[in-house]
Each structure stands twice: as structure tokens, then as C-alpha cells.
N, C-alpha and C. Protein backbone atom coordinates (compact mmCIF):
# COMPACT_ATOMS: atom_id res chain seq x y z
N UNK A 1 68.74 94.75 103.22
CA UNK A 1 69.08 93.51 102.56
C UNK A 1 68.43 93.46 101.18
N UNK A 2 66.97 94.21 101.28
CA UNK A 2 66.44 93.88 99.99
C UNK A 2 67.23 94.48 98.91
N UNK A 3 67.31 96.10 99.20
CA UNK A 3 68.24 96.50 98.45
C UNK A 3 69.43 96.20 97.68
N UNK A 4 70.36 95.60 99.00
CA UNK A 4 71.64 94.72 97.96
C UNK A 4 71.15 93.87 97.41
N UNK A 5 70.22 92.95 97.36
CA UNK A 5 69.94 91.83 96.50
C UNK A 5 69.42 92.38 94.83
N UNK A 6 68.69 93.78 95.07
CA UNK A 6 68.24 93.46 93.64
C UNK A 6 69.51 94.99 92.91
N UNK A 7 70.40 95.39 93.62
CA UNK A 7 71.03 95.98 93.17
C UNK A 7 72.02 94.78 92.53
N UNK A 8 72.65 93.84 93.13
CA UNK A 8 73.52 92.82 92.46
C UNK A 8 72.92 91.81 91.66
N UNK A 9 71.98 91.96 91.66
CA UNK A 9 70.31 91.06 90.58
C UNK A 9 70.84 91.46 89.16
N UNK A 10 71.02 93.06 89.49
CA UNK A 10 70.92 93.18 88.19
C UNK A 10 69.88 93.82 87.26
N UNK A 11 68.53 94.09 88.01
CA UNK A 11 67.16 94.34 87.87
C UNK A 11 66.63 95.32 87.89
N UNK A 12 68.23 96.35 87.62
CA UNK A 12 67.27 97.71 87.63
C UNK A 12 67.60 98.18 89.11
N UNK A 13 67.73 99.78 88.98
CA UNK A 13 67.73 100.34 90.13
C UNK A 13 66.55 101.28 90.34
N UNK A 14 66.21 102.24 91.61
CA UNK A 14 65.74 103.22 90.88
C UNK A 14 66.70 104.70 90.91
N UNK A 15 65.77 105.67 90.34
CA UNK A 15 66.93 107.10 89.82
C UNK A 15 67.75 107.53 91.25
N UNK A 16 67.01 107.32 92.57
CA UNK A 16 67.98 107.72 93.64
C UNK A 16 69.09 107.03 93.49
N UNK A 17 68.40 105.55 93.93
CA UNK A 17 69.66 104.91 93.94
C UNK A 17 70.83 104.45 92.48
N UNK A 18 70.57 105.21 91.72
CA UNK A 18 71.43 105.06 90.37
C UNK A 18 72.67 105.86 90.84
N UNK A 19 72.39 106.80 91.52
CA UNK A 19 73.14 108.39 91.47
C UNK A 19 74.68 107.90 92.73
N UNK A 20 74.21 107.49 93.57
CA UNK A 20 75.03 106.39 94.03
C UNK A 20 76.31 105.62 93.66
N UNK A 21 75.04 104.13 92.92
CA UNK A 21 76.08 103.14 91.88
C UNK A 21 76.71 103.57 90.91
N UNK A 22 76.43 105.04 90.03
CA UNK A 22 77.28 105.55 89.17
C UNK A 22 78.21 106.15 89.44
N UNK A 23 78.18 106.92 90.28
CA UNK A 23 79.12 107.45 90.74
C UNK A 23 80.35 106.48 91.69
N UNK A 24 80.12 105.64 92.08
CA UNK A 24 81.29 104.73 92.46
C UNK A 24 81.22 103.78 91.43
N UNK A 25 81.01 103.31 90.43
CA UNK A 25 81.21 102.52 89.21
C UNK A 25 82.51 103.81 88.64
N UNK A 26 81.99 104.52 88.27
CA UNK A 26 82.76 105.64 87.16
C UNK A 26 83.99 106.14 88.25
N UNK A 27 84.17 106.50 88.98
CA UNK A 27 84.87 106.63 89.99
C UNK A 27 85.50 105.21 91.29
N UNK A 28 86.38 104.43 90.67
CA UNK A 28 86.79 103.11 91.42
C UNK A 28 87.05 103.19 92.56
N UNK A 29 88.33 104.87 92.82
CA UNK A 29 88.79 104.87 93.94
C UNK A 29 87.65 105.26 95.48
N UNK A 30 86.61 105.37 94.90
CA UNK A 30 85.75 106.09 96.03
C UNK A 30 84.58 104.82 95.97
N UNK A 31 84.76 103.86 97.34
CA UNK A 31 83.35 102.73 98.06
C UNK A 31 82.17 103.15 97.77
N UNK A 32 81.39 102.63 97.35
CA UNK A 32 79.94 102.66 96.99
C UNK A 32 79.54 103.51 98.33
N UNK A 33 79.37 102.47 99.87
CA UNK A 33 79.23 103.49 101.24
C UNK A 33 79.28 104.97 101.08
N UNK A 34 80.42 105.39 100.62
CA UNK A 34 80.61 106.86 100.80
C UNK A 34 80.16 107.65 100.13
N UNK A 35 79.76 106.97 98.68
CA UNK A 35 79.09 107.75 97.49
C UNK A 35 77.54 107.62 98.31
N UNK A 36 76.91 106.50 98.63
CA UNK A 36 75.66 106.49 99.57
C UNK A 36 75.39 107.45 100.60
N UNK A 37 76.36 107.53 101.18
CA UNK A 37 76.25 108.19 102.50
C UNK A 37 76.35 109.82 101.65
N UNK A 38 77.21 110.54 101.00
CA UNK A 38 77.00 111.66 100.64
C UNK A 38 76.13 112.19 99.82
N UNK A 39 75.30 111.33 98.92
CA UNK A 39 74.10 111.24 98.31
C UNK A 39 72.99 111.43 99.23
N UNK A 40 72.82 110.69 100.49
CA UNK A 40 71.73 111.11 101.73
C UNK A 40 71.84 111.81 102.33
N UNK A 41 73.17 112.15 102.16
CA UNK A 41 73.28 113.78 103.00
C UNK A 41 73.44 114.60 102.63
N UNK A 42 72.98 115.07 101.05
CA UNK A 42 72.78 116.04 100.30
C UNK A 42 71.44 115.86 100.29
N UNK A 43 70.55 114.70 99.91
CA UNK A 43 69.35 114.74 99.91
C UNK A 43 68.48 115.55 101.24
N UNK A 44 69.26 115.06 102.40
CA UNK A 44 68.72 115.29 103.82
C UNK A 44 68.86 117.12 103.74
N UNK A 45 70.38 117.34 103.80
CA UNK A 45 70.27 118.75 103.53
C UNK A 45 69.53 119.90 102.54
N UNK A 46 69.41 119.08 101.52
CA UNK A 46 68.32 120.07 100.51
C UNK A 46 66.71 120.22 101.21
N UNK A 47 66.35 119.10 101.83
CA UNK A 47 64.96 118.99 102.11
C UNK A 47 65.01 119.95 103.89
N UNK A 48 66.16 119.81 103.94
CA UNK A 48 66.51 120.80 105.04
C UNK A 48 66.36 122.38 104.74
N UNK A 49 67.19 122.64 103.90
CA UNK A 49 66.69 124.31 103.29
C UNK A 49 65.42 124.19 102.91
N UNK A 50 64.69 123.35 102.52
CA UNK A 50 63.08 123.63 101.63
C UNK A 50 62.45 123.67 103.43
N UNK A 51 62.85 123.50 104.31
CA UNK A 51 61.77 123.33 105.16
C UNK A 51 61.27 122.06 105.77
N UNK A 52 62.05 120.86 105.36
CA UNK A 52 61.20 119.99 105.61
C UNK A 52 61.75 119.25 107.17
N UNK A 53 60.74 118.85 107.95
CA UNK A 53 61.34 118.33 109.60
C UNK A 53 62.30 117.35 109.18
N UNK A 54 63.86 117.47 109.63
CA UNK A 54 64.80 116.44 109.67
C UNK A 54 64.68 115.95 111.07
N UNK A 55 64.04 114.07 111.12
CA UNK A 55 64.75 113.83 112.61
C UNK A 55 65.96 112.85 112.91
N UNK A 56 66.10 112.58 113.98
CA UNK A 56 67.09 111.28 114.57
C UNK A 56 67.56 110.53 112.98
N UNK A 57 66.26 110.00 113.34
CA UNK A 57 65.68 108.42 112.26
C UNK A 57 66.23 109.25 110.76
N UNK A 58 66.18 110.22 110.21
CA UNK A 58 66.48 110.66 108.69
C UNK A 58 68.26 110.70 108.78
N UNK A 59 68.51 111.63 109.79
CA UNK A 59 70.07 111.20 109.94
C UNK A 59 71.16 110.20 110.47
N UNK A 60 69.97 109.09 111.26
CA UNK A 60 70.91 107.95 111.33
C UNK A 60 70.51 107.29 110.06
N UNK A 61 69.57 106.93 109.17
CA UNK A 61 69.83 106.07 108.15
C UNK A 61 70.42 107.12 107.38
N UNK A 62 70.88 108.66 106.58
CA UNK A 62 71.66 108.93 105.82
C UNK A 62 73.06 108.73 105.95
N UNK A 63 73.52 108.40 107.26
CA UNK A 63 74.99 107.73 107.68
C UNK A 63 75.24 106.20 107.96
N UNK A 64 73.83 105.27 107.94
CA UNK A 64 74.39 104.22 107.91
C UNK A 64 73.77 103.56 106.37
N UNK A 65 72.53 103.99 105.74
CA UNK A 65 72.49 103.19 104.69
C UNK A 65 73.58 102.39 103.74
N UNK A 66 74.57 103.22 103.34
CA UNK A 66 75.70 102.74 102.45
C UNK A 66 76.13 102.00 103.24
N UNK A 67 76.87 102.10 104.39
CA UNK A 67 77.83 100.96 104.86
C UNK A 67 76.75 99.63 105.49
N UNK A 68 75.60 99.92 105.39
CA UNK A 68 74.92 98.55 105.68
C UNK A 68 74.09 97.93 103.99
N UNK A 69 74.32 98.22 103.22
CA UNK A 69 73.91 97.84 102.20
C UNK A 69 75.21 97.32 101.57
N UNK A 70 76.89 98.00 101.49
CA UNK A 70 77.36 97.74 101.24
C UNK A 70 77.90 96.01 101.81
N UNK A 71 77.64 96.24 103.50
CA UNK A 71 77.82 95.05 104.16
C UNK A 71 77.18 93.56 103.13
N UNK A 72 75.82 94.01 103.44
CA UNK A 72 75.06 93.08 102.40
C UNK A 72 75.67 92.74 101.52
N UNK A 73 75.74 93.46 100.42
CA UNK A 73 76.70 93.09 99.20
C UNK A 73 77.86 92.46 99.11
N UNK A 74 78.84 92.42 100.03
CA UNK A 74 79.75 91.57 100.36
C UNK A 74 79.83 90.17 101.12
N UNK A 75 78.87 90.53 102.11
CA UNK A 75 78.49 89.06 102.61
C UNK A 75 77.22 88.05 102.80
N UNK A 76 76.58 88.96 101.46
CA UNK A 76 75.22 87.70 101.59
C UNK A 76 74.96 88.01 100.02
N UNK A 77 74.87 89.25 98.95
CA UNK A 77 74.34 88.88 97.78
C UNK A 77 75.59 88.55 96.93
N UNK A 78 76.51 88.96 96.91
CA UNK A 78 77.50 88.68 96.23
C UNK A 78 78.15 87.06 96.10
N UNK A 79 78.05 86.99 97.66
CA UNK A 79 78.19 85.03 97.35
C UNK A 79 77.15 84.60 96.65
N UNK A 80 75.90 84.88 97.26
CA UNK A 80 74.38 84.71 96.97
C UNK A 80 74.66 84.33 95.22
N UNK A 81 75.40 85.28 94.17
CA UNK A 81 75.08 85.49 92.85
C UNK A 81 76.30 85.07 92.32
N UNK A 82 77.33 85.10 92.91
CA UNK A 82 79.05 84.74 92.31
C UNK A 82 79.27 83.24 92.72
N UNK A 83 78.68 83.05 94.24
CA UNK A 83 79.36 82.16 94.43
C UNK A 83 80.56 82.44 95.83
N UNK A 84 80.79 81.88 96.93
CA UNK A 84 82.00 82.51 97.41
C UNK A 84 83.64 82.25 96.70
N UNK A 85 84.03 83.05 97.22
CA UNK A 85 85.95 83.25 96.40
C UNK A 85 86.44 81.82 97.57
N UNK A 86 87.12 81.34 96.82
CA UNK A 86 88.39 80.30 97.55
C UNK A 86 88.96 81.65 98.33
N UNK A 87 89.44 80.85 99.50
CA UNK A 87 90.21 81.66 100.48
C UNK A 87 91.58 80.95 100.40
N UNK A 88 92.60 82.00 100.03
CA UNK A 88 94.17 81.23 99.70
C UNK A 88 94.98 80.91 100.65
């Protein structure tokens, strides 16, 4: 949650998570989620060739971070900062 809030803040990201939001900013057709999720699972896999212990816990949050941050962003910071949309 914290995350979506200060990503839609406005306040600065940091360099992980830039690599992410740019890449689905510059690219429309591809969900923030999926740019997240393949960003942690390149991260996960590199630290995988260096050696480093991957467990459970590293590969369930590299498959759910994006789609639960994205959640956030749609239904709690985005009203949170926009306002909610009229429903037609």
C-alpha cells in the first residue's frame, strides 16, 4: 500500500522501482503488473546465477508485487489523489 501511495504522490520513486513505471509509461500497451512482475523476475533470476539463496517468500512476492500494488493504485490511491470517476 505504501508503495502505491507515494508512487501516485508523485514523490519520487526509487531506481528499482523507476525501471518498472518507465517502462509501462513509455510502453501503454503493456500494465504496470507485468512490467513489475518481469522486472522481479529478472532481478530474482540474476541473483540466482550470482549464487544467491532464492526462497518461497522471494518468488511469491516477484509474482505478486505488481498486481497487488497495481490493485492499490486503482482502488485506494488513485481515488485517494483524483478523486473517484462518476460511474455512468
Amino acid at each position: 500500500m505504501g508503495t502505491s501511495l507515494y508512487f501516485v504522490a508523485d514523490l519520487g520513486v526509487s531506481s528499482y522501482d523507476a525501471v518498472a513505471l518507465t517502462i509501462s509509461e513509455k510502453c501503454k500497451r503493456i500494465p504496470f503488473q507485468y512490467c513489475r512482475i518481469t522486472t522481479d523476475i529478472l532481478c530474482v533470476v540474476i541473483g540466482f546465477v550470482f549464487h544467491v539463496t532464492v526462497g518461497i517468500g522471494t518468488v511469491i512476492t516477484a509474482f505478486m508485487m505488481g498486481p497487488v500494488i497495481q490493485w492499490f493504485n486503482v482502488h485506494l490511491s488513485e481515488p485517494i489523489r483524483y478523486g473517484r470517476k462518476k460511474e455512468s
